[in-house]
Protein backbone atom coordinates (compact mmCIF):
# COMPACT_ATOMS: atom_id res chain seq x y z
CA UNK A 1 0.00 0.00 0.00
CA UNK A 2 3.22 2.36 0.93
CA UNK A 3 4.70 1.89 -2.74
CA UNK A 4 1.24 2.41 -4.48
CA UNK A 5 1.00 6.13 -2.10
CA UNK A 6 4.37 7.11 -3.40
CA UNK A 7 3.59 6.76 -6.75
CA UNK A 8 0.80 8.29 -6.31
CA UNK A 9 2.04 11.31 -5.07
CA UNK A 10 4.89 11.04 -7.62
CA UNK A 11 2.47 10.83 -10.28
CA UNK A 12 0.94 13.32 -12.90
CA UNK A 13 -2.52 12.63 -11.31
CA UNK A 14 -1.13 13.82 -7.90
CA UNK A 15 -0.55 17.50 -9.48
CA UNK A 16 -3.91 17.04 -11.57
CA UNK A 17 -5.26 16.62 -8.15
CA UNK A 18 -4.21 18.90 -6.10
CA UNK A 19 -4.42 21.74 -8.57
CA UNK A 20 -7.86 20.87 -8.81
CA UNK A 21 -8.96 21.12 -5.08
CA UNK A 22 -6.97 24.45 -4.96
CA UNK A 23 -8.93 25.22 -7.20
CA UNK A 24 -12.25 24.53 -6.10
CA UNK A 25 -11.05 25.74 -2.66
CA UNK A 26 -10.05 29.35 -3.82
CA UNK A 27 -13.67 29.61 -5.48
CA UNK A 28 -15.32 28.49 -1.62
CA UNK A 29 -13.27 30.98 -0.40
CA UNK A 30 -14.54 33.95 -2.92
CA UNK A 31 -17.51 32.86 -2.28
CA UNK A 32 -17.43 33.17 1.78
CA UNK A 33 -15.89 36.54 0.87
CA UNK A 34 -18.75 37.70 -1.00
CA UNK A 35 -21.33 36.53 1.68
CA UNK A 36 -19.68 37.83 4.31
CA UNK A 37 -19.28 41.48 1.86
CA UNK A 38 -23.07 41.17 1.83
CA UNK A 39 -23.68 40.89 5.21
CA UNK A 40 -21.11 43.97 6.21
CA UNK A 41 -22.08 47.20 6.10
CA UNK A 42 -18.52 48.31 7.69
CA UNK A 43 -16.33 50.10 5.15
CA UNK A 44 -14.27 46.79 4.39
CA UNK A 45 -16.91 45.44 2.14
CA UNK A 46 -15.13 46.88 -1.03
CA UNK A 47 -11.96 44.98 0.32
CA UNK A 48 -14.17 41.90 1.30
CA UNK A 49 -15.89 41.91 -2.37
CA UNK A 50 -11.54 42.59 -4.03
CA UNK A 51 -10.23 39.72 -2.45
CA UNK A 52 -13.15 37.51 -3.80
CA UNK A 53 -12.89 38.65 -7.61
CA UNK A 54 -8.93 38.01 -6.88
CA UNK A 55 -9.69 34.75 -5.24
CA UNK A 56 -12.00 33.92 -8.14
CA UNK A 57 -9.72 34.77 -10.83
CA UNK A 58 -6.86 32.54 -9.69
CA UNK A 59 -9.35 29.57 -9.56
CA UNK A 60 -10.06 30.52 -13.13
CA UNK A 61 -6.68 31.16 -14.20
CA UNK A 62 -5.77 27.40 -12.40
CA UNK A 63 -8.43 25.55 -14.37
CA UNK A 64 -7.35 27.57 -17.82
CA UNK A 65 -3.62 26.51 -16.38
CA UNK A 66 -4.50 23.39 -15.68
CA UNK A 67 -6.30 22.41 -18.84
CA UNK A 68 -3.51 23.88 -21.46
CA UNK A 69 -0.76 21.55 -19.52
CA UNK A 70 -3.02 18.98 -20.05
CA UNK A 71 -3.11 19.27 -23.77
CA UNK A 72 0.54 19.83 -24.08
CA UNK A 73 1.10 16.71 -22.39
CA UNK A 74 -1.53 14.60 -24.34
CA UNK A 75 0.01 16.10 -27.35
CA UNK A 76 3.75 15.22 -26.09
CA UNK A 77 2.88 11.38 -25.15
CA UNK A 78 1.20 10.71 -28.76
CA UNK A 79 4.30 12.21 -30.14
CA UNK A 80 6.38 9.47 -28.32
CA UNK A 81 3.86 6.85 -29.06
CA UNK A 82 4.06 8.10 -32.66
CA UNK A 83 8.10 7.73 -32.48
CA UNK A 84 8.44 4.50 -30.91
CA UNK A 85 5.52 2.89 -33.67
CA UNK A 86 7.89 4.64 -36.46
CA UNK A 87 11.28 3.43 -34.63
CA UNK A 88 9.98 -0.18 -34.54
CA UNK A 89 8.36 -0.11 -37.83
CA UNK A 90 11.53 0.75 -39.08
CA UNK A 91 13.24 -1.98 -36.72
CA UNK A 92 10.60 -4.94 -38.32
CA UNK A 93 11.24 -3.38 -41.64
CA UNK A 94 14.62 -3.95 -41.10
CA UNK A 95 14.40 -7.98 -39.72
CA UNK A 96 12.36 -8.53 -42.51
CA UNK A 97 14.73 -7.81 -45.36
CA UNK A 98 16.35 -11.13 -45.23
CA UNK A 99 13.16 -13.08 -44.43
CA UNK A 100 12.47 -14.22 -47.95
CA UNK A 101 16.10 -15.08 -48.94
CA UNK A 102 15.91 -17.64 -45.69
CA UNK A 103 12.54 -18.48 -46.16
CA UNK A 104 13.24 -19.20 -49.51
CA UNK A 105 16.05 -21.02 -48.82
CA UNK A 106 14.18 -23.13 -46.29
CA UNK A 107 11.59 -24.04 -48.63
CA UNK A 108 13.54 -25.50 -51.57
CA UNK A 109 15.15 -27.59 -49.61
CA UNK A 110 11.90 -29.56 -47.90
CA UNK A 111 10.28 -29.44 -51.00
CA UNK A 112 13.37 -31.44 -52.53
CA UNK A 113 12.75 -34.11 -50.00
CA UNK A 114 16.15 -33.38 -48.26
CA UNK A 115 16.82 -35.65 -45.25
CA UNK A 116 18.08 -33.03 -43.52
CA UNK A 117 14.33 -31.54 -43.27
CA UNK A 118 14.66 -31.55 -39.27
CA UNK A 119 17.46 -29.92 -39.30
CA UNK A 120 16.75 -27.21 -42.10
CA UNK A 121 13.35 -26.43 -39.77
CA UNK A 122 15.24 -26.40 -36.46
CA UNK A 123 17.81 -23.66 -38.30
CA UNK A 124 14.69 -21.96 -39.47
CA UNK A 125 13.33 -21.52 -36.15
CA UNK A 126 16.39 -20.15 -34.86
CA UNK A 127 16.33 -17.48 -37.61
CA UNK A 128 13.01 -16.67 -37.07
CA UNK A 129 13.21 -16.22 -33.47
CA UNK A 130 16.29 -14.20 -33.64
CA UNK A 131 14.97 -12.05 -36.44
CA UNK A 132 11.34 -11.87 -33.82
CA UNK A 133 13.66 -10.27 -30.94
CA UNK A 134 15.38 -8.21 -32.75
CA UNK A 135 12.14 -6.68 -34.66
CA UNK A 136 10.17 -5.84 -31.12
CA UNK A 137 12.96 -3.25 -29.84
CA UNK A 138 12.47 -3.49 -25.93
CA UNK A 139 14.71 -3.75 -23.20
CA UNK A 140 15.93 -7.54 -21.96
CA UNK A 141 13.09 -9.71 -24.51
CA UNK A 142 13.06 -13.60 -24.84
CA UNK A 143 11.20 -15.35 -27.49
CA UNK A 144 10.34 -19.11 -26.71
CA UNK A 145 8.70 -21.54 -29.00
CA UNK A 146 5.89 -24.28 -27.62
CA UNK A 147 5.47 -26.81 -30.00
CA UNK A 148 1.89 -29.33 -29.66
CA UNK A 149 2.96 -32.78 -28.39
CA UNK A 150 0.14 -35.50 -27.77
CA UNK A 151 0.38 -38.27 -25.58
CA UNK A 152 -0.73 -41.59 -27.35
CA UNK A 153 -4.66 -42.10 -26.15
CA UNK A 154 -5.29 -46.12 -24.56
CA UNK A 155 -6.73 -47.30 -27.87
CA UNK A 156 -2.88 -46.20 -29.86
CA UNK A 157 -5.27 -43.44 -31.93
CA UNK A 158 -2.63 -40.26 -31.11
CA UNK A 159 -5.23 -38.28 -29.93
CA UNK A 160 -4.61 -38.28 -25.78
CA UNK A 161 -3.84 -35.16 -23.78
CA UNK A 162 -1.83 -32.43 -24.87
CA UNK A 163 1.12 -30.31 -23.81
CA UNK A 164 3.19 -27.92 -25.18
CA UNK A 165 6.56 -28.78 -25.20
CA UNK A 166 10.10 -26.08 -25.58
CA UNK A 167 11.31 -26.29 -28.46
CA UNK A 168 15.54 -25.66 -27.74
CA UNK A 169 16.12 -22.87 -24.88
CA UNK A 170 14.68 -19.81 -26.31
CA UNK A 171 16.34 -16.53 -27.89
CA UNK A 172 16.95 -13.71 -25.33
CA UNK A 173 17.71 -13.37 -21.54
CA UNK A 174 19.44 -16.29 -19.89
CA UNK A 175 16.89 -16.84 -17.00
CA UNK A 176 15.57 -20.15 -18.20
CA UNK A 177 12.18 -20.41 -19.56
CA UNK A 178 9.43 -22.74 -18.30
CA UNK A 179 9.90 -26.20 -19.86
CA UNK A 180 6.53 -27.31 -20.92
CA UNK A 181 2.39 -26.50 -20.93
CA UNK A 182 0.12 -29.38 -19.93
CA UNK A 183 -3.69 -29.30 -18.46
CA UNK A 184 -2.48 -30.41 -14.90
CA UNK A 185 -2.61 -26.92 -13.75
CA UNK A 186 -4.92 -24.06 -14.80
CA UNK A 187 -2.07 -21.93 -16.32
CA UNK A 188 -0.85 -24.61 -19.07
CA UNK A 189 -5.03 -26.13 -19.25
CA UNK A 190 -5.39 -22.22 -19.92
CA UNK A 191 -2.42 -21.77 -22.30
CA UNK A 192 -3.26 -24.47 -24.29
CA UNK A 193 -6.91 -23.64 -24.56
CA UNK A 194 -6.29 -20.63 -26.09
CA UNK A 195 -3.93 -21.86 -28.50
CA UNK A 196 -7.27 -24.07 -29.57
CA UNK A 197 -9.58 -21.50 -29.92
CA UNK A 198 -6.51 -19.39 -31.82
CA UNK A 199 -6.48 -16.71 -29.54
CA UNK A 200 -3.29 -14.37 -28.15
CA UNK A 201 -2.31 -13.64 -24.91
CA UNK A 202 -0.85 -10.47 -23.95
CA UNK A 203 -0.24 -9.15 -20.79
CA UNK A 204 1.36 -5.85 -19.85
CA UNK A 205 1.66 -5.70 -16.58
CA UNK A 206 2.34 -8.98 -14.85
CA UNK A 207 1.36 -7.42 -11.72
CA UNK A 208 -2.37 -6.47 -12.50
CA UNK A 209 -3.35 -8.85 -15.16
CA UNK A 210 -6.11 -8.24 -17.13
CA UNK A 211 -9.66 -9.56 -15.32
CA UNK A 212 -10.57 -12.32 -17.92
CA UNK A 213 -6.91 -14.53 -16.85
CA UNK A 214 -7.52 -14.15 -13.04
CA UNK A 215 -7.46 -17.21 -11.38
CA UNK A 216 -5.44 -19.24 -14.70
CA UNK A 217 -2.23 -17.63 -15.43
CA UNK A 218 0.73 -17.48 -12.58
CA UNK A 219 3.33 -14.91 -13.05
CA UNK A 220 4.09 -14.30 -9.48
CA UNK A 221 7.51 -15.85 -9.11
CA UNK A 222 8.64 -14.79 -12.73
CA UNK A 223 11.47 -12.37 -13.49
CA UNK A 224 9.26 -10.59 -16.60
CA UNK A 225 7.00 -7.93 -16.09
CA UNK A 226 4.76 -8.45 -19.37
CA UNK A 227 4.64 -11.37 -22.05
CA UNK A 228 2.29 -12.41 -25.40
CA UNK A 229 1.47 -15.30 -26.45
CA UNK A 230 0.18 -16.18 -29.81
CA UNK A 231 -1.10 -19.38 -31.12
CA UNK A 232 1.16 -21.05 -34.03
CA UNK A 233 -1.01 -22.35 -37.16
CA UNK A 234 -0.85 -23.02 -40.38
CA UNK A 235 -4.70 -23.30 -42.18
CA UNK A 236 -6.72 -25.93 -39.43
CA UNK A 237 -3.18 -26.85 -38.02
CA UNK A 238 -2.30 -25.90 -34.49
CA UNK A 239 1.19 -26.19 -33.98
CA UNK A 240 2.30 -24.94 -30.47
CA UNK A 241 2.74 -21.08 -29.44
CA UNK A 242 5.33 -18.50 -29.46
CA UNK A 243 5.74 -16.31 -26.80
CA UNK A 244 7.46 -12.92 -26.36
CA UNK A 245 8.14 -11.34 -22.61
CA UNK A 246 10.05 -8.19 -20.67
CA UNK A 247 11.38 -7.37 -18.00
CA UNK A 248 9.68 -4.15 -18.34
CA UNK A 249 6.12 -3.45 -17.02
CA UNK A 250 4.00 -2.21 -20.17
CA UNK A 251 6.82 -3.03 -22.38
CA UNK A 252 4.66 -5.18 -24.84
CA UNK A 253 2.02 -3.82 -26.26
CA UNK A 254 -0.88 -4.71 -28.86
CA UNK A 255 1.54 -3.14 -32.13
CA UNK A 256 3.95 -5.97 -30.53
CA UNK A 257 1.07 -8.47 -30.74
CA UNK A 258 0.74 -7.90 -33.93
CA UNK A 259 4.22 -8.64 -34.92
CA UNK A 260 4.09 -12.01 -32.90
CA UNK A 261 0.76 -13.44 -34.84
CA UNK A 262 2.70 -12.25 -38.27
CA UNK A 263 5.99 -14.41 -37.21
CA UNK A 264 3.36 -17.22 -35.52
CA UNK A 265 2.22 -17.66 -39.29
CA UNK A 266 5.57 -17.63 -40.50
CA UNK A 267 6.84 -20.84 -38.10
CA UNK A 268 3.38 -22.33 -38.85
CA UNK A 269 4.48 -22.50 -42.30
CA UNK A 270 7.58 -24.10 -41.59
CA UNK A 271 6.14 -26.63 -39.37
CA UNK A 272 3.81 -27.53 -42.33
CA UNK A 273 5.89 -27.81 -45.05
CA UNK A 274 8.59 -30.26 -43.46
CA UNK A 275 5.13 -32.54 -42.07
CA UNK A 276 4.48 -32.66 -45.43
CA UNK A 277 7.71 -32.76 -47.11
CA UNK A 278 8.17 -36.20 -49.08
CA UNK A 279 10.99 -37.45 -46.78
CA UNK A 280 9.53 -35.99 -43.44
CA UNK A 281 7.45 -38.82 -41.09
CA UNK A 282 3.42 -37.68 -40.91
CA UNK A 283 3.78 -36.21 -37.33
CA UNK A 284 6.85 -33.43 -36.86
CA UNK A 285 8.34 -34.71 -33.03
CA UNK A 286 9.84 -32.76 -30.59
CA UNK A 287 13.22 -31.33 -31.32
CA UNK A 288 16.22 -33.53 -28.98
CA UNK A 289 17.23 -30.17 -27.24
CA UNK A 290 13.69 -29.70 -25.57
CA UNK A 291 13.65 -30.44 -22.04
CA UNK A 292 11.69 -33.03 -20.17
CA UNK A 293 7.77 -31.90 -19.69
CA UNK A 294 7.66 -30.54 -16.11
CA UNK A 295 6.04 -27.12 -15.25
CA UNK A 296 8.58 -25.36 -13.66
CA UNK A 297 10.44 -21.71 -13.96
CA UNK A 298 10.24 -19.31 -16.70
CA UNK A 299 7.50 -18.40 -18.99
């Protein structure tokens, strides 16, 4: 409660506030002055009635005061929302310039039937991951790819419970990311239902989620401050989910969102050309460097 008062009083709505009951006080004031004027027939009436059209105008010149600062500094913070959105359209602009070469690249070889299809998509991943963190300019990111495993049902049919599984160790900060999604606790059962219904995930402020993910996702112990998720697909393919987080509170934001989805699509397309790929088994497996499927640390 201490650390939410100091920021308070810290705060642009602590000088919005108390500019606003001086204010409002200054006009009680002219107004005792002129009641008390009326009342008086003593000759300080004329200095009683003065003091209230003074009092009165500096209420009036507050508000006026008050209101221009107001606009100045709604015009100042879109100008820094409107130079950040042009500095990291410029940054994506940027990654993207050797997307094509590498995508490219990536797809003449599957299509070829290389054996080395695992391999190409694993490199393809990295790229894509890399080229993702570097396109969301914030401070201290990490990008982390989820890919869908299923656990074989009784009857051998494939379709049993699902997790999401980390793919390698992620791209970004060293902390280490959590190591797998499954619907034993409401966070993964939560996670992966959203990757289902092909829905993101974005949360700014780790600290006050949003209402809707009360009660499912648990950030508590975790070193970022804000993280998306977006589901990874490819036409009525779900593949997994790539995730983006900060150590910054409010550091991701829905322009970042965006970005994630466009790169989601670009994985999903890698996942489906190697499952489809003429020397590439029916069902793409987890890569060897993913870790073992316990919920623990990280994302």
């Amino acid at each position: 409660m201490s650390d939410r008062w100091t920021k308070f009083i810290h705060s642009e709505r602590w000088d919005a506030l108390w500019l606003f009951v001086t204010s409002k006080a200054l006009v009680v004031v002219a107004a005792a002055l002129v009641t008390w004027a009326w009342k008086d027939n003593s000759p300080s009436k004329q200095l009683l009635v003065v003091l209230a059209v003074v009092a009165y105008s500096i209420s009036f010149l507050i508000d006026g005061l008050t209101k221009i600062s107001e606009r100045l500094r709604k015009a100042a913070a879109e100008a820094r929302v409107d130079q950040v959105r042009s500095e990291t359209i410029k940054s994506i602009c940027h990654s993207f310039s050797s997307i094509p070469q590498h995508t490219t690249s990536f797809l003449t070889r599957v299509a070829a039937g290389d054996d080395e299809a695992r391999s190409h998509l694993d490199r393809y991943f990295n790229y894509m991951m890399e080229t993702f963190t570097k396109a969301i300019t914030i401070r201290e990111p990490r990008v982390c790819l989820y890919m869908v495993d299923r656990a074989e049902s009784p009857d051998g049919d494939g379709d049993g419970a699902i997790s999401l599984l980390l793919c390698g160790d992620g791209v970004g900060r060293s902390d280490p990311p959590r190591s797998a999604f499954d619907a034993t606790t409401p966070h993964g059962k939560f996670v992966i239902q959203r990757m289902n219904e092909r829905r993101p995930i974005i949360v700014r402020d780790t600290e006050d989620p949003p209402s809707e993910f009360a009660g499912y996702l648990d950030c508590s112990d975790k070193y970022y401050k804000s993280f998306i998720a977006v589901p990874v697909t490819y036409h009525d393919h779900e593949y997994g989910m790539l995730m983006v987080d900060s150590t910054v509170p409010l550091g991701l934001t829905e322009d970042h969102q965006v970005v994630a989805q466009l790169f989601g699509r670009f994985v999903g397309s890698g996942f489906h050309m190697v499952q489809h790929s003429p020397a590439s088994p029916p069902r793409v497996s987890v890569p060897a460097a993913s870790v073992a499927p316990t919920i623990e640390g990280g994302e």
